[in-house]
N, C-alpha and C. Protein backbone atom coordinates (compact mmCIF):
# COMPACT_ATOMS: atom_id res chain seq x y z
N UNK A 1 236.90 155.80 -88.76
CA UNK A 1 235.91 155.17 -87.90
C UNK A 1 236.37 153.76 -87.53
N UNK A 2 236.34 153.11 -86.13
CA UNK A 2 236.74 152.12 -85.85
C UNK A 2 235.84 150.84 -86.17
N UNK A 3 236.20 149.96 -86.60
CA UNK A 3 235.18 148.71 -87.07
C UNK A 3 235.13 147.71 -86.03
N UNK A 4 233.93 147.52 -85.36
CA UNK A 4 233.14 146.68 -84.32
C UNK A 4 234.20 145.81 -84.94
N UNK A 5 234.57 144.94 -83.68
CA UNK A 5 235.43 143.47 -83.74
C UNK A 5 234.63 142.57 -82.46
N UNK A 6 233.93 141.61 -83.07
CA UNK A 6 233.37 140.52 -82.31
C UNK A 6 233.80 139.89 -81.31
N UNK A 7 235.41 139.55 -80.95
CA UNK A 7 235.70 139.17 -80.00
C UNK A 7 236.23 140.11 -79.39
N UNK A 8 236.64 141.34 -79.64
CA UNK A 8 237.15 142.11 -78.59
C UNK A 8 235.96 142.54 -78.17
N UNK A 9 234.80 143.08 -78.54
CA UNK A 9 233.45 143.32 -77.80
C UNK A 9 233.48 142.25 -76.56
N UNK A 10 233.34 140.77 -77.37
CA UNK A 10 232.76 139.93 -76.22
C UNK A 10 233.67 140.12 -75.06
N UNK A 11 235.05 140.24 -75.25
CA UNK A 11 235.65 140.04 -73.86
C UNK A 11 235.34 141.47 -73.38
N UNK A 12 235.39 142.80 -73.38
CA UNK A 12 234.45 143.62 -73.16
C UNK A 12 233.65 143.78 -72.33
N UNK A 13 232.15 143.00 -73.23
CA UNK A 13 231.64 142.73 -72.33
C UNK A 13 231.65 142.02 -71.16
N UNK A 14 231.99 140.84 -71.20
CA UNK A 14 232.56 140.31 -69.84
C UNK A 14 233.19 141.31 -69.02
N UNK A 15 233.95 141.94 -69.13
CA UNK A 15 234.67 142.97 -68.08
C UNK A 15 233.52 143.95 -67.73
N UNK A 16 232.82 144.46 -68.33
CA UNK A 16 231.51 144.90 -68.01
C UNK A 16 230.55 144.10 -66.47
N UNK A 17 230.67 143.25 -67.18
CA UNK A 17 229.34 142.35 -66.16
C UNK A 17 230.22 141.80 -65.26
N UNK A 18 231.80 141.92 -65.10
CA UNK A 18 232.11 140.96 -64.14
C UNK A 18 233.69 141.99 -62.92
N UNK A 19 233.94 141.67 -61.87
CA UNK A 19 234.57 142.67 -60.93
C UNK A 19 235.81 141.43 -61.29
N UNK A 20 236.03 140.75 -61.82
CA UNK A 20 237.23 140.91 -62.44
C UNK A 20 237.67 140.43 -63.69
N UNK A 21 238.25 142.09 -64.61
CA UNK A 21 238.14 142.12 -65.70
C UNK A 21 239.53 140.96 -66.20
N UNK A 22 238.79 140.93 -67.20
CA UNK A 22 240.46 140.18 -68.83
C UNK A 22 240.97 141.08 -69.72
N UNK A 23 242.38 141.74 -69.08
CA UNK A 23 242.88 142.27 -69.71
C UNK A 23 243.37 140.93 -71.11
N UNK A 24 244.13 141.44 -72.05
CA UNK A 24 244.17 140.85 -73.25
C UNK A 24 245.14 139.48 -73.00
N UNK A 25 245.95 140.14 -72.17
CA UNK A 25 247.22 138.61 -71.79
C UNK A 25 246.26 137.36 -70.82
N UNK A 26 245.25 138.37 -70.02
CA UNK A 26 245.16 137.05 -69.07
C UNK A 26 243.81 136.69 -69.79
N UNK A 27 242.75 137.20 -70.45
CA UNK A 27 242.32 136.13 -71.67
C UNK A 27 242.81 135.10 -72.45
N UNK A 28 244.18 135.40 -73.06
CA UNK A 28 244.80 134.53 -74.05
C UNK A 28 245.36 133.21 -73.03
N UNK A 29 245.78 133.89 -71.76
CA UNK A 29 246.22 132.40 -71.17
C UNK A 29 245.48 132.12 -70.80
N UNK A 30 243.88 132.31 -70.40
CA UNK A 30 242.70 131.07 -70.33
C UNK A 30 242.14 130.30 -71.80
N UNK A 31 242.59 131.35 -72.49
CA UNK A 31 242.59 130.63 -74.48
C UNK A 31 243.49 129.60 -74.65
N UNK A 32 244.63 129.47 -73.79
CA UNK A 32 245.60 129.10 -74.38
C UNK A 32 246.14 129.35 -75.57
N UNK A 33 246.15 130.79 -75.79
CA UNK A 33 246.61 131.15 -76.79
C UNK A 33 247.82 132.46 -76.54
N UNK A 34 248.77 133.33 -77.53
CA UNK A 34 249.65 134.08 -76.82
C UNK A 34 248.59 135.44 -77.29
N UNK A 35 248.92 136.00 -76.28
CA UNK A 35 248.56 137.57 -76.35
C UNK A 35 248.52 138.18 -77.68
N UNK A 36 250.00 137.92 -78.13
CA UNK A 36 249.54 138.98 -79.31
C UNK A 36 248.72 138.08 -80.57
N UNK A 37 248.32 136.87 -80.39
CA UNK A 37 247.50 136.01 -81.29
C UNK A 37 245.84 136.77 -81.29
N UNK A 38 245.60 137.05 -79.40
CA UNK A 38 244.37 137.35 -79.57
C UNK A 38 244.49 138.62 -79.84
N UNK A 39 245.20 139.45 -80.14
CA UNK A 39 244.89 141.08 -80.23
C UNK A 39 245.68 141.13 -81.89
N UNK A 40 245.67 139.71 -82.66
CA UNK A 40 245.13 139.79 -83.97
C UNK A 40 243.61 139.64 -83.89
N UNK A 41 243.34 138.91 -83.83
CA UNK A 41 242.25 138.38 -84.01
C UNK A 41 241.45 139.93 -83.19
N UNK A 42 241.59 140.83 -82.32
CA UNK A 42 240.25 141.70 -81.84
C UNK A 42 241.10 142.76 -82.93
N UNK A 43 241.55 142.42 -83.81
CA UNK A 43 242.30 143.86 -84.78
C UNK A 43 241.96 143.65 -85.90
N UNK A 44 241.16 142.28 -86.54
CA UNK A 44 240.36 141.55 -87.30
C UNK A 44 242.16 141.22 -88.71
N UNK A 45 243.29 141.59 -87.93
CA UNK A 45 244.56 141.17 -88.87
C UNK A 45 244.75 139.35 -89.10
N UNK A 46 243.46 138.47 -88.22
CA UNK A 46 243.42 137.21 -88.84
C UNK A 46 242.24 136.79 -88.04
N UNK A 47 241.68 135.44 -88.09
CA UNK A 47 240.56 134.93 -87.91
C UNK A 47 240.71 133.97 -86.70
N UNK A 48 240.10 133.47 -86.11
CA UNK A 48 240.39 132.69 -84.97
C UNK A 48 239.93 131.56 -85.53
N UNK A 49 240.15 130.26 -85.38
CA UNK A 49 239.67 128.77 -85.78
C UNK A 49 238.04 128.74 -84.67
N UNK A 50 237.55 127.97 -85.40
CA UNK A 50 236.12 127.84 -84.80
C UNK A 50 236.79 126.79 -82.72
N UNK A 51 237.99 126.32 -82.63
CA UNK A 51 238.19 126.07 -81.62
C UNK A 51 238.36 126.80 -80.71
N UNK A 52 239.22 128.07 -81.01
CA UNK A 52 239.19 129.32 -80.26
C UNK A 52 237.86 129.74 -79.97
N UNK A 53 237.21 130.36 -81.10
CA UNK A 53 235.85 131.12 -80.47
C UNK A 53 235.10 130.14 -79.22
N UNK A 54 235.23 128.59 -79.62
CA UNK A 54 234.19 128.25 -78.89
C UNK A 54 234.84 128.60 -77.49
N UNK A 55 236.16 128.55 -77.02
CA UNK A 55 237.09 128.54 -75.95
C UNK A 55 236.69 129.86 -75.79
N UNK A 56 236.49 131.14 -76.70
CA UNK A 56 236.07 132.33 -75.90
C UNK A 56 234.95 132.07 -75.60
N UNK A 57 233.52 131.74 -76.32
CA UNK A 57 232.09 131.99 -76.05
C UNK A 57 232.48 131.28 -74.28
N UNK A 58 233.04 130.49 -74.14
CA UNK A 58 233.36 130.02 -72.69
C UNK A 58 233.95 130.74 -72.05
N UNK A 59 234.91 131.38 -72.26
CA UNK A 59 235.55 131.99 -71.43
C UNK A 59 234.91 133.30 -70.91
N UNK A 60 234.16 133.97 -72.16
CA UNK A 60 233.60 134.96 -71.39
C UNK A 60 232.24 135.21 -71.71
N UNK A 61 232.03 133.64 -71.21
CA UNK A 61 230.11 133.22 -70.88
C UNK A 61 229.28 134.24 -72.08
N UNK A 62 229.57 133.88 -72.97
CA UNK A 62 229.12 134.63 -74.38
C UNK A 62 228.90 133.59 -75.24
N UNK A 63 227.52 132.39 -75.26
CA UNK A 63 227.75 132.09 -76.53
C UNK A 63 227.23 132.03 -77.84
N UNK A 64 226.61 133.47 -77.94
CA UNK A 64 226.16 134.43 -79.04
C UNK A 64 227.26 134.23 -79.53
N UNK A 65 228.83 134.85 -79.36
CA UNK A 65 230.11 134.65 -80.46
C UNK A 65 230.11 134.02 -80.99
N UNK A 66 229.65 132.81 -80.72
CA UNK A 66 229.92 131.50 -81.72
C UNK A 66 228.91 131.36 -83.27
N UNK A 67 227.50 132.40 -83.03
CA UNK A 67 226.44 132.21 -84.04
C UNK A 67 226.95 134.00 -84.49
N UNK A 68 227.64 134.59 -84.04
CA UNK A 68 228.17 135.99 -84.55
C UNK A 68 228.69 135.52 -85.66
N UNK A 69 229.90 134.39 -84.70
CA UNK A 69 231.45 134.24 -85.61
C UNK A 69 231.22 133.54 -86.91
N UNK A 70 229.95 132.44 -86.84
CA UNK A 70 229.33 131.88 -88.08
C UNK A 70 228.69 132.74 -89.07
N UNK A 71 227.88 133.43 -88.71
CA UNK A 71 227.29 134.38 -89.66
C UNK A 71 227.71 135.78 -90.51
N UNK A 72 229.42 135.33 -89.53
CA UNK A 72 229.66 136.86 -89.83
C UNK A 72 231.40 136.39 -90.61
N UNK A 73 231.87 135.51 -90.43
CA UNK A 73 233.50 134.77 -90.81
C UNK A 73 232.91 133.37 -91.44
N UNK A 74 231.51 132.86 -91.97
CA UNK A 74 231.84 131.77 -92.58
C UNK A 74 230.93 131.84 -94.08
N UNK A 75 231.12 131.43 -95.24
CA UNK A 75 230.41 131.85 -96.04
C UNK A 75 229.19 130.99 -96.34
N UNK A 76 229.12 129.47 -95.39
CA UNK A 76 227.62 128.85 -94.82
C UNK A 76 227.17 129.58 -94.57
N UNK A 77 227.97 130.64 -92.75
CA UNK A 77 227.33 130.92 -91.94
C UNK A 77 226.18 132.28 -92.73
N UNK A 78 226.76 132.73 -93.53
CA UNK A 78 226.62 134.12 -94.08
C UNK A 78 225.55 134.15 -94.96
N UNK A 79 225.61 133.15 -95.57
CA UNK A 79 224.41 132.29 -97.00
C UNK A 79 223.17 131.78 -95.78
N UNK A 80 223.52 130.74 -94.94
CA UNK A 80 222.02 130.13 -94.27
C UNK A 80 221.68 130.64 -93.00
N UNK A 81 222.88 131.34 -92.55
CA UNK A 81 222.24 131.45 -90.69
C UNK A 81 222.56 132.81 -90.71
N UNK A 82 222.01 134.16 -91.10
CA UNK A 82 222.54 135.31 -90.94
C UNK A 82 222.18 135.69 -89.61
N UNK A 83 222.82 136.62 -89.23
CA UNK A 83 223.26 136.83 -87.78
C UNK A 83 221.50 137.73 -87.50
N UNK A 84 221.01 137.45 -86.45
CA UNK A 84 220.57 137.98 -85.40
C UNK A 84 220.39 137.91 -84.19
N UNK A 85 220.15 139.14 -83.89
CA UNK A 85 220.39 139.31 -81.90
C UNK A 85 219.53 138.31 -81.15
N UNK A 86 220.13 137.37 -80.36
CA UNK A 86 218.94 136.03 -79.99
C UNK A 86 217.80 136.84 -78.70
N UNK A 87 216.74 136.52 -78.89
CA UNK A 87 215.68 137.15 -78.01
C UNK A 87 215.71 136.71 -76.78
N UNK A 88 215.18 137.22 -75.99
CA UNK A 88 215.15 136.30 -73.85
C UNK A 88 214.69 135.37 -74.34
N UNK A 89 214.87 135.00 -73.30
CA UNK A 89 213.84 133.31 -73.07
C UNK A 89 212.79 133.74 -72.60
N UNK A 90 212.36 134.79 -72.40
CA UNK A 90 210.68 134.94 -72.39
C UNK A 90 209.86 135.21 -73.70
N UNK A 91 211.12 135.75 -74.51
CA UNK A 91 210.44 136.22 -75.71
C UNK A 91 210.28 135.32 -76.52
N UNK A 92 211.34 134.12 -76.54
CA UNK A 92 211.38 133.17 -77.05
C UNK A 92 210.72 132.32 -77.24
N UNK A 93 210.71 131.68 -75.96
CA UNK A 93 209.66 130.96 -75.51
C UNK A 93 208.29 130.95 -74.99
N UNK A 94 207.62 132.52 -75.31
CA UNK A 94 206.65 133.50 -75.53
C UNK A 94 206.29 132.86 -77.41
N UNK A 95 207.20 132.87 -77.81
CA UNK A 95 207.27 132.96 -79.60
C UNK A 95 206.82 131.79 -79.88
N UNK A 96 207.28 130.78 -79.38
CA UNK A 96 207.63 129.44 -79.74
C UNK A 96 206.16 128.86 -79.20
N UNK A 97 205.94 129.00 -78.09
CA UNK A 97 204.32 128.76 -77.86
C UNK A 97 203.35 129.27 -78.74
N UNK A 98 202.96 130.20 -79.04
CA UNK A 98 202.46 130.81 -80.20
C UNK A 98 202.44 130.64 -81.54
N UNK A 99 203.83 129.89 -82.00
CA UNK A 99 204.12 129.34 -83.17
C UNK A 99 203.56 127.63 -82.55
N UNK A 100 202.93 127.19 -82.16
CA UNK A 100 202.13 125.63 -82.39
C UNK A 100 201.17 125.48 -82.64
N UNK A 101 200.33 126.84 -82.98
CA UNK A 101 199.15 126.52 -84.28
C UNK A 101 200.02 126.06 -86.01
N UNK A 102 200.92 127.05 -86.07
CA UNK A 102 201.75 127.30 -87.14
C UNK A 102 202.29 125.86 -87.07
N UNK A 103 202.65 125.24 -86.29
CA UNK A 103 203.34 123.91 -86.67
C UNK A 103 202.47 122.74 -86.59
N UNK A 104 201.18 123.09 -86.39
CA UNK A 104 200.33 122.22 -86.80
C UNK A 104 200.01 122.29 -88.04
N UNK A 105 199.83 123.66 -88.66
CA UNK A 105 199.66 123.07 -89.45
C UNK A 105 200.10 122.64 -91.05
N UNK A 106 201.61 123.30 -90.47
CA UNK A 106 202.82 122.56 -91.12
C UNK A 106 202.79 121.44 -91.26
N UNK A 107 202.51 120.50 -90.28
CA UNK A 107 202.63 119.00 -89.78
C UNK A 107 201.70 118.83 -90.75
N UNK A 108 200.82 119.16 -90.59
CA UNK A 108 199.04 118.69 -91.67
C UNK A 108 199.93 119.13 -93.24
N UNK A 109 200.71 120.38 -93.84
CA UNK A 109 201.10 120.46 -94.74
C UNK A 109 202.20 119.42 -95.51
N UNK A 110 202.96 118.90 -94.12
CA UNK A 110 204.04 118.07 -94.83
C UNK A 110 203.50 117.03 -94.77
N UNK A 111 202.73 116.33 -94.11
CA UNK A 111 201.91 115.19 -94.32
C UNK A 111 201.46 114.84 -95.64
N UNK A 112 200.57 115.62 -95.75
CA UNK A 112 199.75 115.86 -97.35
C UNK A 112 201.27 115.85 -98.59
N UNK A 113 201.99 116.17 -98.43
CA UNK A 113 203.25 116.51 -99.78
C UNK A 113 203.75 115.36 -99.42
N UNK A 114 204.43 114.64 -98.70
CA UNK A 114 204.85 113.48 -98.36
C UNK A 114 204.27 112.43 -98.23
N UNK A 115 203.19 112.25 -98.08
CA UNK A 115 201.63 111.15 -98.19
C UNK A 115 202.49 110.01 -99.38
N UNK A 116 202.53 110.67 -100.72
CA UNK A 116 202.50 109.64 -101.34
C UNK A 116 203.86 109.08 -102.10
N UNK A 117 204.90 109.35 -101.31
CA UNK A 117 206.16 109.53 -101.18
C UNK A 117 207.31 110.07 -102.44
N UNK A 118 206.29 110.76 -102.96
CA UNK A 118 206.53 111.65 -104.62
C UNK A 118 206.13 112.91 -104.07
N UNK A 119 207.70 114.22 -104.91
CA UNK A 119 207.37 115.79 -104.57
C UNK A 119 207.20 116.01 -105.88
N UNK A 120 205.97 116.23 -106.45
CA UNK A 120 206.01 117.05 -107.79
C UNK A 120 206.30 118.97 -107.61
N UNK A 121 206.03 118.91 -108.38
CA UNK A 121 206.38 120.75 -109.04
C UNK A 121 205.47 121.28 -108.14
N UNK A 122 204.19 121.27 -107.80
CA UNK A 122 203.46 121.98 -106.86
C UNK A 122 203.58 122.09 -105.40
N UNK A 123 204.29 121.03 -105.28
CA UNK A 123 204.64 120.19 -103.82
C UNK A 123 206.16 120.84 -103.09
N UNK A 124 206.87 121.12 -104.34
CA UNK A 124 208.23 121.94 -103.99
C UNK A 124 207.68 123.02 -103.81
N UNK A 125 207.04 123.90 -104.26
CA UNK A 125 206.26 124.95 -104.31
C UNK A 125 205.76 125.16 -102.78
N UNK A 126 204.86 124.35 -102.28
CA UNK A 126 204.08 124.46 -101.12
C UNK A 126 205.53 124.37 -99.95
N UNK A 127 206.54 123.53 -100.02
CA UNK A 127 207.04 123.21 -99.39
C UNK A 127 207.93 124.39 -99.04
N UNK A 128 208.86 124.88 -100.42
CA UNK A 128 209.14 126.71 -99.84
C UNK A 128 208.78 127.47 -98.94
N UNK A 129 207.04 127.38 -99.97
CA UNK A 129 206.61 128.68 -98.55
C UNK A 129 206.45 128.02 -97.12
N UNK A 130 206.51 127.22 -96.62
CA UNK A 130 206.35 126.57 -95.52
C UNK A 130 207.65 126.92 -94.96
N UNK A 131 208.83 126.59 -95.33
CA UNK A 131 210.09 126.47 -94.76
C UNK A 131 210.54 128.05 -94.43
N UNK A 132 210.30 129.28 -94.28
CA UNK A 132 210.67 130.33 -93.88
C UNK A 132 209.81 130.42 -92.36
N UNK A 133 208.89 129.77 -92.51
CA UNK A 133 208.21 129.61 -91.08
C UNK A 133 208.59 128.75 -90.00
N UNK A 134 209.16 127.58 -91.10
CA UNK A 134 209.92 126.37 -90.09
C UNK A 134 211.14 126.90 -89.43
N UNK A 135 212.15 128.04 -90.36
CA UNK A 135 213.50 128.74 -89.68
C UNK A 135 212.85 129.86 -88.77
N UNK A 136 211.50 130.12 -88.31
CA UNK A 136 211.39 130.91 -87.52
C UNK A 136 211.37 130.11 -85.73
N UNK A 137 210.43 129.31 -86.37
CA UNK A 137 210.96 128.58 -85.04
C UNK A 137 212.00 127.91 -85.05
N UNK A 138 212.84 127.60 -86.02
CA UNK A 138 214.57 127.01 -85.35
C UNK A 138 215.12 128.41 -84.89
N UNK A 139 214.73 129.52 -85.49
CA UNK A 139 215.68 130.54 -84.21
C UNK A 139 215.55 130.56 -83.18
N UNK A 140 213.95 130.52 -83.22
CA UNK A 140 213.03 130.76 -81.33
C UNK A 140 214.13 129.56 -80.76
N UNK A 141 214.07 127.97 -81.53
CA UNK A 141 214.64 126.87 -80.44
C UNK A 141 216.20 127.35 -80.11
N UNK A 142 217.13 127.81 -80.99
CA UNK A 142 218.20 127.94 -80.77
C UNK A 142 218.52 129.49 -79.87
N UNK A 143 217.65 130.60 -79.98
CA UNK A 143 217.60 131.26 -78.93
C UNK A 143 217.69 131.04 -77.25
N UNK A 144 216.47 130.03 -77.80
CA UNK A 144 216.12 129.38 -75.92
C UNK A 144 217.47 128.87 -75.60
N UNK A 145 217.93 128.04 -76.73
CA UNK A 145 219.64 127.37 -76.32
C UNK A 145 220.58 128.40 -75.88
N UNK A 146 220.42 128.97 -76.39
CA UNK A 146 221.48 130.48 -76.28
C UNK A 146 221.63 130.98 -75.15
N UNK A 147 219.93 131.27 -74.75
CA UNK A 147 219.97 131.77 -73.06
C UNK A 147 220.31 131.21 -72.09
N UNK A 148 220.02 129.65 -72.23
CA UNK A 148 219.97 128.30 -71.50
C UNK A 148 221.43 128.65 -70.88
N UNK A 149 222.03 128.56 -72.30
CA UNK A 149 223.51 127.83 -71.69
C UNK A 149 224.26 129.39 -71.33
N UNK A 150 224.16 130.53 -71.39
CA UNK A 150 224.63 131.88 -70.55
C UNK A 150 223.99 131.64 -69.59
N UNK A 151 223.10 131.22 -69.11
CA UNK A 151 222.62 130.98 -67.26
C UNK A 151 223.24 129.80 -66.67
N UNK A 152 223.44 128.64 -67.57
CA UNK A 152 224.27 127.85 -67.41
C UNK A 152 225.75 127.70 -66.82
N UNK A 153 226.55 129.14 -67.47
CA UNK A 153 227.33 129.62 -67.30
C UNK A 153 227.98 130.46 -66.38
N UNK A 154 227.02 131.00 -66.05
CA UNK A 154 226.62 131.68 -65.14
C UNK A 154 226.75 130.87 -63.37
N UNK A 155 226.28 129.68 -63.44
CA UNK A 155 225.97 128.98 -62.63
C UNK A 155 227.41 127.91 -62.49
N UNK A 156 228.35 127.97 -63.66
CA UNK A 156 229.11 126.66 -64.03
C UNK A 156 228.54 125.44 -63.78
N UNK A 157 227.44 125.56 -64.56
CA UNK A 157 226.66 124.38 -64.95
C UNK A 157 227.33 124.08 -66.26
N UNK A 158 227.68 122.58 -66.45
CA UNK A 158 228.33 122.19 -67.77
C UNK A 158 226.99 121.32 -68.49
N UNK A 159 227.69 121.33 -69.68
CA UNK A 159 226.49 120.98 -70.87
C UNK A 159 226.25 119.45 -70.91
């Protein structure tokens, strides 16, 4: 069975969505990299430096690769940011509106634990369960980023 490879998908896809495709040589010379470097790296026989990926998520207006390549090649990425599929920006930002009762009254929660500028034992406690709600909306925000900058891209709008 063949094992999904992250950057050979992404360029892929690009040839998908676009009337003119990247074969593997004329990817690597917009990488600046040699051919058979990138067809290690889509053969998973070595890793690309986080400078490359970002040079692909650019090159082929993908920059999901870059929160793939973290979650999936770094052992931060793998421990704090595990990989999921980023939602539209409708869904997102559908989500993220909806989550500002929730961050109110987070705000009212960290207020109260921080008030008296001491975290006791109950206070770490409260503060846990709070923080799985706080990484729900840093996905929603970094989603919206996600989409932002593929329309961005789209447009060769620079950051």
């Amino acid at each position: 069975m063949k094992k999904n490879n992250i950057y050979r998908e992404a360029r892929e896809k690009y040839n998908d969505a676009h009337n003119n495709p990247l074969n593997r040589e004329e990817a690597a010379v917009k990488l600046h990299i040699s051919g058979a470097t990138l067809g290690r790296y889509e053969t998973d026989e070595s890793a690309p430096s986080p400078e490359v990926v970002y040079a692909m998520s650019k090159v082929y207006e993908n920059p999901v690769l870059r929160r793939k390549h973290c979650s999936e090649g770094c052992l931060i990425g793998k421990t704090d940011h595990p990989y999921s599929a980023p939602k539209t920006l409708f869904e997102s930002g559908y989500g993220l509106i909806n989550a500002n009762k929730a961050l109110d009254s987070f705000k009212n929660e960290l207020f109260e634990v921080l008030a008296d500028g001491k975290v006791d034992k109950e206070e770490i406690i409260r503060l846990r369960e709070i923080i799985p709600q706080i990484k729900k909306v840093q996905k929603l925000l970094s989603d919206i980023e996600i989409e932002i900058e593929k329309h961005s891209l789209k447009y060769d709008i620079d950051d």
